[in-house]
C-alpha atoms as a PDB file:
ATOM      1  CA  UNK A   1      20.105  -2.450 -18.922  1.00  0.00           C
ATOM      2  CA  UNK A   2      20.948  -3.536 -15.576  1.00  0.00           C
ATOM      3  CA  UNK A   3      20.087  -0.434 -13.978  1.00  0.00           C
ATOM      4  CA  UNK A   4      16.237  -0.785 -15.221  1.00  0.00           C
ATOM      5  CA  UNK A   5      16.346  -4.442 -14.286  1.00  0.00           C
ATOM      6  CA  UNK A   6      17.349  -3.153 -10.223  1.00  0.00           C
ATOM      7  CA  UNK A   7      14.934  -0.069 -10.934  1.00  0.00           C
ATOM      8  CA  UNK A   8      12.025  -2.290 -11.699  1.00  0.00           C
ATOM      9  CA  UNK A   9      13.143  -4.986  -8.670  1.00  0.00           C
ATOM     10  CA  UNK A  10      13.257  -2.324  -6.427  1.00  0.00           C
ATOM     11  CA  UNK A  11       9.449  -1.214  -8.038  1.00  0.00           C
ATOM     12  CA  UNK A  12       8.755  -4.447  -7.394  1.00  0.00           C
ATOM     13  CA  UNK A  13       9.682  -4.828  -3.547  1.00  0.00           C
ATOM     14  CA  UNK A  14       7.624  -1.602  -2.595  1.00  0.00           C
ATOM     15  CA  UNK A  15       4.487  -2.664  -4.392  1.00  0.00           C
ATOM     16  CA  UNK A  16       4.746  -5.650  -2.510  1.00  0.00           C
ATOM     17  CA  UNK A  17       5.605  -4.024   1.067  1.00  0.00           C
ATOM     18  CA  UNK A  18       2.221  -1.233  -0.496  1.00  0.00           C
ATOM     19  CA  UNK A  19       0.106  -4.757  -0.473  1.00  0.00           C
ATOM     20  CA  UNK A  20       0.986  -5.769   2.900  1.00  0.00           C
ATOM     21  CA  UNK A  21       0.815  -2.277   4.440  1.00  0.00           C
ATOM     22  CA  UNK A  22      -1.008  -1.857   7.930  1.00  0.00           C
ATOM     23  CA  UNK A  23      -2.293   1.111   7.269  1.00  0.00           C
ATOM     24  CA  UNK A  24      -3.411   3.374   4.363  1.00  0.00           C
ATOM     25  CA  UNK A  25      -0.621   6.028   5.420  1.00  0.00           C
ATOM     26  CA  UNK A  26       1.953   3.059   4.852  1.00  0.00           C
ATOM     27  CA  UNK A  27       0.243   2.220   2.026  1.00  0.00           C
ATOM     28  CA  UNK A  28       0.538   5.513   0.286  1.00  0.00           C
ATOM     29  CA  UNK A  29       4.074   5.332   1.417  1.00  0.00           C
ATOM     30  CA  UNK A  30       5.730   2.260  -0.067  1.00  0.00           C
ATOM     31  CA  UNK A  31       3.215   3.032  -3.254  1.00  0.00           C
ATOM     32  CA  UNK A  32       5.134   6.590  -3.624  1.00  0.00           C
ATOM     33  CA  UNK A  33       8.504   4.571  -3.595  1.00  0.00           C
ATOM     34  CA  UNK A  34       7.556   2.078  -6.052  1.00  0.00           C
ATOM     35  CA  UNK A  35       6.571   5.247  -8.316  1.00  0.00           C
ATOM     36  CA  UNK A  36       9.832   6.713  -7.878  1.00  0.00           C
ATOM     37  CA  UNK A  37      11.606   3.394  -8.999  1.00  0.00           C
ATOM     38  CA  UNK A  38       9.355   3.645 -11.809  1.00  0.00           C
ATOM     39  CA  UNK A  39       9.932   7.168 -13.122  1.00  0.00           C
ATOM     40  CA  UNK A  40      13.530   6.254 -12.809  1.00  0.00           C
ATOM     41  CA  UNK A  41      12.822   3.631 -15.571  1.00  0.00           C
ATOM     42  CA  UNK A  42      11.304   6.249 -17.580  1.00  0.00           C
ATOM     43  CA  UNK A  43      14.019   8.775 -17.463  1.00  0.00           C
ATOM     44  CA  UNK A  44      16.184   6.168 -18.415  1.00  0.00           C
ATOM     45  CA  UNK A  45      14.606   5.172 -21.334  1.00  0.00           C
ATOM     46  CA  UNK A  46      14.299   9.020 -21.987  1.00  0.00           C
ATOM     47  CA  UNK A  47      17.673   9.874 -21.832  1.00  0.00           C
ATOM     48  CA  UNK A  48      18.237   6.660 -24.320  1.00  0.00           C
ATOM     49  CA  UNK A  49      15.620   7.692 -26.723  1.00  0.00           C
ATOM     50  CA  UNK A  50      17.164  11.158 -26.882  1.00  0.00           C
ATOM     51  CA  UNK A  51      21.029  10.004 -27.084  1.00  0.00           C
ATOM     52  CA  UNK A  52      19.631   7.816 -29.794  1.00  0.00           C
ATOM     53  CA  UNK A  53      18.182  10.927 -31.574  1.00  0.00           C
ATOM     54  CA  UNK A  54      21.089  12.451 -31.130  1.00  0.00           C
ATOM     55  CA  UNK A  55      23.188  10.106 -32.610  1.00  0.00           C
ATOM     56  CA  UNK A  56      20.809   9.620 -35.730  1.00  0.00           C
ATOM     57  CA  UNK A  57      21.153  13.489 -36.180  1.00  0.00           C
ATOM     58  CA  UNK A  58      24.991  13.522 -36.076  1.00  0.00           C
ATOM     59  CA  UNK A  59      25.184  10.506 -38.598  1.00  0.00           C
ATOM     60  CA  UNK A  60      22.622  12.253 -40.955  1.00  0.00           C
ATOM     61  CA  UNK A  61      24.704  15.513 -40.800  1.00  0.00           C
ATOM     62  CA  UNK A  62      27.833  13.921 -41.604  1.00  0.00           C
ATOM     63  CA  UNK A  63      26.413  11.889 -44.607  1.00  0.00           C
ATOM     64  CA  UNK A  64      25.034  15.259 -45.709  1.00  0.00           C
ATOM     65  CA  UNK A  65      28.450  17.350 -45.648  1.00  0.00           C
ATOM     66  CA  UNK A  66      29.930  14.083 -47.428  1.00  0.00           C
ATOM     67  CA  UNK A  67      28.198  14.746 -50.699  1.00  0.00           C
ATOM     68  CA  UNK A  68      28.820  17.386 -53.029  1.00  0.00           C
END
């Protein structure tokens, strides 16, 4: 969890530099980086929700061999 919390800190701190950008080049800069922190999140929360999956699976399969 404390990698999402940086992650969305870090999201957080380029929005903010996006909003006081010079220019719209700058801008579209700091609003890239604060989308990379961002898809970082989500592949997190990917990789969770398929460990997860994957860890449902192996319990069903053992409760499965366990009966007759």
């Amino acid at each position: 969890m404390k990698k999402v919390e940086e992650y969305l800190r870090q999201a957080n701190e380029a929005q903010k530099w996006a909003d006081r950008a010079m220019t719209d080049k700058a801008k579209a800069a700091w609003l890239r980086i604060a989308q990379g922190w961002l898809d970082l999140v989500r592949g997190l929360s990917v990789e969770r929700e398929a460990f997860e999956r994957m860890e449902r699976r192996g319990t069903s399969q053992e409760d499965s061999r366990a009966s007759p």
